[in-house]
Protein backbone atom coordinates (compact mmCIF):
# COMPACT_ATOMS: atom_id res chain seq x y z
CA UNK A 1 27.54 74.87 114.36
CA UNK A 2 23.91 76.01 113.42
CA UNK A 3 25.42 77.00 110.02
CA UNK A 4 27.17 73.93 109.58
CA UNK A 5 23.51 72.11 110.67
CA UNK A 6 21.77 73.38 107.50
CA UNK A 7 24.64 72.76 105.18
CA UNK A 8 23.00 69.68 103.41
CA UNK A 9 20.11 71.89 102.47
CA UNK A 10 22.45 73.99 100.31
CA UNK A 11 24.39 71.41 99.00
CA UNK A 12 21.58 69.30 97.47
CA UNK A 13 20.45 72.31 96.38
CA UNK A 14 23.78 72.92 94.28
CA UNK A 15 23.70 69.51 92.84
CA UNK A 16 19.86 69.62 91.27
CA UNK A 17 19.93 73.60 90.42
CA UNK A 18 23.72 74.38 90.75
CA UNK A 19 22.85 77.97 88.89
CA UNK A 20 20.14 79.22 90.90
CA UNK A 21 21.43 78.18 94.36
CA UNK A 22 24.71 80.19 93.63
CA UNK A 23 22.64 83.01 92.51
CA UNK A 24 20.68 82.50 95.35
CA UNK A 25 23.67 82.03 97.73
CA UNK A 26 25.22 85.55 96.25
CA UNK A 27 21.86 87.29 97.30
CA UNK A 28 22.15 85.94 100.44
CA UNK A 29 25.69 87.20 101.24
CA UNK A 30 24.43 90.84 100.17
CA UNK A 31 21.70 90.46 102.26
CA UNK A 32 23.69 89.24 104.98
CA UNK A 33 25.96 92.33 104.60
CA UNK A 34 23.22 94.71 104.65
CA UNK A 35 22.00 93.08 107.82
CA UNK A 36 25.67 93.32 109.78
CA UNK A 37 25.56 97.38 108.84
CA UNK A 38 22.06 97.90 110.02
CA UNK A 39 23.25 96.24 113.15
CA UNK A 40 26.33 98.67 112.85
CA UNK A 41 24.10 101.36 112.34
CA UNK A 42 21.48 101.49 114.83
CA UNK A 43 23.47 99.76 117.37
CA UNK A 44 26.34 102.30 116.86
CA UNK A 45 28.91 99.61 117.28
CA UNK A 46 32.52 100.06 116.82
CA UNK A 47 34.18 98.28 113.98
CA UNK A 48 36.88 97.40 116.26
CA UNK A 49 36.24 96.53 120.21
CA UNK A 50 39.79 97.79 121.40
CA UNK A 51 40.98 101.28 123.09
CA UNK A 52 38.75 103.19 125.17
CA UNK A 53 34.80 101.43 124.62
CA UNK A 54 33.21 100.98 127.61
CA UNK A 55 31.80 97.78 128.75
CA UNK A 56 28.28 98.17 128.12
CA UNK A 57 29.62 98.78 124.37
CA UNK A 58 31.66 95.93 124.26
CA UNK A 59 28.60 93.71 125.57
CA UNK A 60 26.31 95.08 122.70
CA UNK A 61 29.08 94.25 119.97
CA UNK A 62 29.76 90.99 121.75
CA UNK A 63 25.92 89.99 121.70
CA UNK A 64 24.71 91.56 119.05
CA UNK A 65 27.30 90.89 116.63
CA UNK A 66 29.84 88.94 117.08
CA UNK A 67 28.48 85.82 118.78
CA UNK A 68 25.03 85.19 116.62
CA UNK A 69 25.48 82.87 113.69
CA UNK A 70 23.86 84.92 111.55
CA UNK A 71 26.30 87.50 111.28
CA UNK A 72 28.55 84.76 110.02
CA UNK A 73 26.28 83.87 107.35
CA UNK A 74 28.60 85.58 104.47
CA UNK A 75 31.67 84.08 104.91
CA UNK A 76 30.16 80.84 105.68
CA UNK A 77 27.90 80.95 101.85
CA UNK A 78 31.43 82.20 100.35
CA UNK A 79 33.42 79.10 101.85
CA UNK A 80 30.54 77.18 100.07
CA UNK A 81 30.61 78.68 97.00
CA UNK A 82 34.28 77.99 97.01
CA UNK A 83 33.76 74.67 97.92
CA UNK A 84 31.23 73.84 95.01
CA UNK A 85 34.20 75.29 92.35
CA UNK A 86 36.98 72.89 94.00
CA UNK A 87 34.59 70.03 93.71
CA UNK A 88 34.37 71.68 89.76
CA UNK A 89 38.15 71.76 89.48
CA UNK A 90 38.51 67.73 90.37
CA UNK A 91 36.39 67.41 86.93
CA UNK A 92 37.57 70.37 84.74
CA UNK A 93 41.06 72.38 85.74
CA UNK A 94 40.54 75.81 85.30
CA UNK A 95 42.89 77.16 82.96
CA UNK A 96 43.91 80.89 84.37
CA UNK A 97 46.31 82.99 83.15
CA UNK A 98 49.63 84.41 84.46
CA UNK A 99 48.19 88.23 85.07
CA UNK A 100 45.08 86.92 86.31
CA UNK A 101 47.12 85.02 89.14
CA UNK A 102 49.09 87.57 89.85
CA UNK A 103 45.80 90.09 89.88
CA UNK A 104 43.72 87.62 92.76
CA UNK A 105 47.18 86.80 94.71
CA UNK A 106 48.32 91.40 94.72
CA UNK A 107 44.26 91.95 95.31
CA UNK A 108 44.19 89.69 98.48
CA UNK A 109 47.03 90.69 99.78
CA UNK A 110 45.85 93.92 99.86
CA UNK A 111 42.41 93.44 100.91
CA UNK A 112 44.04 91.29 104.29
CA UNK A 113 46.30 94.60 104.62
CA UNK A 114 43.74 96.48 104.64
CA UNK A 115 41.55 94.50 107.19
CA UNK A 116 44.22 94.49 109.95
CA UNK A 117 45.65 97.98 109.82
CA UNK A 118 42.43 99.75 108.45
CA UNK A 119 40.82 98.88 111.86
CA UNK A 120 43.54 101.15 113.36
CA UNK A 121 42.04 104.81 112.36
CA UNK A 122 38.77 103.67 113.88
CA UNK A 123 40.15 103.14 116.74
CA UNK A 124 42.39 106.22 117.27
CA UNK A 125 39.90 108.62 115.16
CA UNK A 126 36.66 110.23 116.63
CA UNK A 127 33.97 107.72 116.22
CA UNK A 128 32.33 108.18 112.75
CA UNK A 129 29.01 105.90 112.61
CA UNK A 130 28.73 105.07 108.87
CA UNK A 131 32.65 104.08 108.36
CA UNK A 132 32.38 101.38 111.45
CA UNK A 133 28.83 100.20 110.14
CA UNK A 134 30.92 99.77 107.04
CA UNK A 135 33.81 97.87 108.53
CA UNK A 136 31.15 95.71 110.51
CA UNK A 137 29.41 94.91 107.17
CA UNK A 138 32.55 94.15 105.33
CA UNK A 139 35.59 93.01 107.33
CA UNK A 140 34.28 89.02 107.35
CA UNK A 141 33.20 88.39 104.22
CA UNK A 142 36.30 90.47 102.61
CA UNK A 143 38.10 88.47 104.37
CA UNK A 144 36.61 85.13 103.54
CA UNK A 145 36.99 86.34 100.03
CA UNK A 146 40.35 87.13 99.74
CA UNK A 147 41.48 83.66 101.51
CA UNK A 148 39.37 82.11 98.83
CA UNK A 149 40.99 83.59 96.00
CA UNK A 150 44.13 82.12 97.29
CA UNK A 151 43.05 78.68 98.16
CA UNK A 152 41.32 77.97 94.63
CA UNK A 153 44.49 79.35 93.05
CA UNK A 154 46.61 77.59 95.06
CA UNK A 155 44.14 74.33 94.47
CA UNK A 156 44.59 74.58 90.44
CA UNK A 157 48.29 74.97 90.66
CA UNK A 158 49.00 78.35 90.42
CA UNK A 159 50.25 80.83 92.76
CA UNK A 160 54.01 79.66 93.04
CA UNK A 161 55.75 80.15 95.92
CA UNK A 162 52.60 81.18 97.98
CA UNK A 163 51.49 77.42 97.15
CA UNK A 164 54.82 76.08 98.23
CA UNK A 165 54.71 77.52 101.46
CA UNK A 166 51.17 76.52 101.83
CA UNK A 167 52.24 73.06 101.05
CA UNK A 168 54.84 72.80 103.47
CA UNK A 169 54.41 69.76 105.81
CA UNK A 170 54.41 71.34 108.80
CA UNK A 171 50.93 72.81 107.85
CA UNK A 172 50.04 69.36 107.06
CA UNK A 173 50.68 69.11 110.88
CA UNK A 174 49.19 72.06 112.07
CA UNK A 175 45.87 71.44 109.69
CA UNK A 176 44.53 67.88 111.80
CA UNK A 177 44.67 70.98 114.57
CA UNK A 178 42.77 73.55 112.87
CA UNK A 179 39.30 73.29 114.19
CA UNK A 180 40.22 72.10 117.76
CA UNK A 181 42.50 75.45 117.80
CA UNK A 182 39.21 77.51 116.88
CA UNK A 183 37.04 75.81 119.26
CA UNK A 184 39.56 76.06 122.41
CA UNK A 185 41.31 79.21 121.69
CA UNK A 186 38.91 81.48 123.24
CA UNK A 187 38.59 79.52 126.45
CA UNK A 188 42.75 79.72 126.62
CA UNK A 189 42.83 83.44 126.19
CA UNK A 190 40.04 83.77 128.53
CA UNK A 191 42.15 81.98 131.53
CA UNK A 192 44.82 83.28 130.33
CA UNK A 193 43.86 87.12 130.61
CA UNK A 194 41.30 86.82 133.98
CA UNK A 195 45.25 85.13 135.77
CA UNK A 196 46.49 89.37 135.51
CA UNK A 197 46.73 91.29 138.31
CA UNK A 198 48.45 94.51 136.73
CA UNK A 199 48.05 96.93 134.29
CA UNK A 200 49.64 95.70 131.31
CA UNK A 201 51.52 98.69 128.87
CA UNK A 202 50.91 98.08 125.13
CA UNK A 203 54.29 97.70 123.32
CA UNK A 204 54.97 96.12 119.82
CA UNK A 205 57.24 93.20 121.34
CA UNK A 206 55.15 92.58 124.39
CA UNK A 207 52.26 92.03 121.81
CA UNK A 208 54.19 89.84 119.85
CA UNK A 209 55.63 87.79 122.68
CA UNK A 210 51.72 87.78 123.96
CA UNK A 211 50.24 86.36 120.81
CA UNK A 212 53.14 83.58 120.18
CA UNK A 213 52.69 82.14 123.61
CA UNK A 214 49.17 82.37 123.83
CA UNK A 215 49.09 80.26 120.35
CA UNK A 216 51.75 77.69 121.67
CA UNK A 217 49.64 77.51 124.97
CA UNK A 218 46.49 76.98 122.40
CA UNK A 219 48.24 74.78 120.63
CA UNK A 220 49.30 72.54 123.42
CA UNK A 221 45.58 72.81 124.67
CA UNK A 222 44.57 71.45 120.92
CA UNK A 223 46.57 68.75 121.06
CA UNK A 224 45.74 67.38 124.00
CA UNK A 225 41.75 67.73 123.30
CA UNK A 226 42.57 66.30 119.58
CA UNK A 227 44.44 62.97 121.17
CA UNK A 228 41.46 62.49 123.73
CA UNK A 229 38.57 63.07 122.18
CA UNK A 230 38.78 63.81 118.15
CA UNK A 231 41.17 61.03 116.75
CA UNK A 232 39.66 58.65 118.67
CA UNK A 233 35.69 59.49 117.51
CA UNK A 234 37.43 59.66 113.85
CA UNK A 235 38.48 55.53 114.48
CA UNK A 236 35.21 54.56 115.99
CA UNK A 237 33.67 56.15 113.35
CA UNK A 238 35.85 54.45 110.61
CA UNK A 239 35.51 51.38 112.20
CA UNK A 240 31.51 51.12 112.33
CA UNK A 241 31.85 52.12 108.72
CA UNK A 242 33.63 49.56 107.78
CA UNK A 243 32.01 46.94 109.35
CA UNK A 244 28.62 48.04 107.59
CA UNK A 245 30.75 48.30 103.96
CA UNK A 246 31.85 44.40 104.89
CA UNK A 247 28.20 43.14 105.30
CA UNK A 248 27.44 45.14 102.62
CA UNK A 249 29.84 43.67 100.32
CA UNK A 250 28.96 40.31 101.99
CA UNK A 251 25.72 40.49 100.92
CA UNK A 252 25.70 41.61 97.59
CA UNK A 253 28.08 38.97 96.59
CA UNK A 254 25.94 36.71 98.51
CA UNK A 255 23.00 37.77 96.05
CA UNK A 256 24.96 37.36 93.39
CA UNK A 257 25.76 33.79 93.56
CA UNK A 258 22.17 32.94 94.46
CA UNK A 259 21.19 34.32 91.33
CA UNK A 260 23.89 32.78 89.40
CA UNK A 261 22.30 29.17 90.58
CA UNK A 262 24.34 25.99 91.76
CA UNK A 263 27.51 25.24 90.14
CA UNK A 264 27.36 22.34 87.21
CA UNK A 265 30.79 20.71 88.44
């Protein structure tokens, strides 16, 4: 939310120097990097908070890391960045070719691998300081970047079938749910997890079957907060709007005839 606060700052910034803000917003993501590894560093935090950390460790990552804004900064700038070439695409389509495609799609694909199951050796290995400062530094805005690479490919109408699953409607659906989801999913799990009374035994299916009905739970959750309370601030909010575009358009048609003077018939 603070991030999203300061938004307008960067944005009129992109539309008077469009050049130097994104060479400005690029020196801010390395900076932001560098910051989430010194945190890594001196903290001595563990790339991934699962397995055997105690919980004075988990509190550190928790408030050190993972819940200040600031350590978001870099995917945040990157989702702008992207942002200011899909507003650049409406204008101009960018022409890319077929092994360039094919390069961004393999390349993300590989980087998202690499996120999910590279956190696994930190967590069975001996803790190694410099390779979890490294993770911490690099696993958001990796991340942010290789989503991006998809989305503006997908936006300029490449990427074949990885578009056409994207553009299925039931994502159509599930994307009016998107930020409700974020916002309430942590809350869910929370319930969720303090309700156990036993020991629960890792398996592959019991993780699976955990995850699908925690997101249908979320989901439900979503929808419910999305019917009370978004949808309905969306039609307030269009229908103040309008109401000012109608005396708007009132008026300056009002103006108009004044100036065109009384009617000769």
């Amino acid at each position: 939310m603070q991030l999203f606060v300061i938004s307008p700052i960067f944005l009129l910034a992109l539309s008077r120097w469009p050049k130097r803000t994104l060479y400005g917003i690029v020196a801010l993501i390395v900076c932001n990097i560098v910051g989430c590894f010194l945190l890594g560093w001196f903290f001595e935090l563990n790339g991934i908070m699962q397995g055997n950390v105690d919980f004075e460790k988990q509190m550190v990552f928790v408030w050190q890391y993972y819940f200040p804004a600031y350590t978001r900064a870099a995917p945040w700038l990157i989702g702008i960045i992207l942002g200011y070439y899909l507003y650049l695409s409406k204008k101009k389509r960018y022409e890319l070719s077929t092994k360039i495609v094919a390069i961004l799609c393999i390349l993300s694909l590989m980087v998202m691998c690499a996120i999910v199951f590279g956190g696994h050796n930190l967590i069975t290995s001996e803790y190694r300081r410099v390779l979890n400062a490294i993770y911490i530094a690099l696993v958001r805005p990796a991340w942010a970047l290789a989503v991006a690479a998809v989305i503006f490919t997908c936006a300029n109408g490449y990427a074949g079938p990885v578009n056409w699953f994207l553009s299925l409607p039931i994502f159509e659906v599930l994307s009016r749910f998107t930020y409700t989801l974020y916002v309430v999913h942590y809350i869910v799990i929370f319930v969720l997890t303090s309700q156990m009374r036993t020991t629960v035994l890792f398996r592959n299916l019991e993780a699976m079957h955990q995850f699908w009905g925690d997101f249908a739970f979320t989901l439900f959750v979503a929808t419910l907060v999305t019917l009370a309370f978004e949808l309905p601030a969306i039609e307030i909010e269009k229908i103040i709007f309008a109401k000012k575009r109608t005396e708007s358009t009132m008026t300056l048609e009002g103006s108009k005839v004044t100036e065109a003077g009384p009617s000769r018939y």
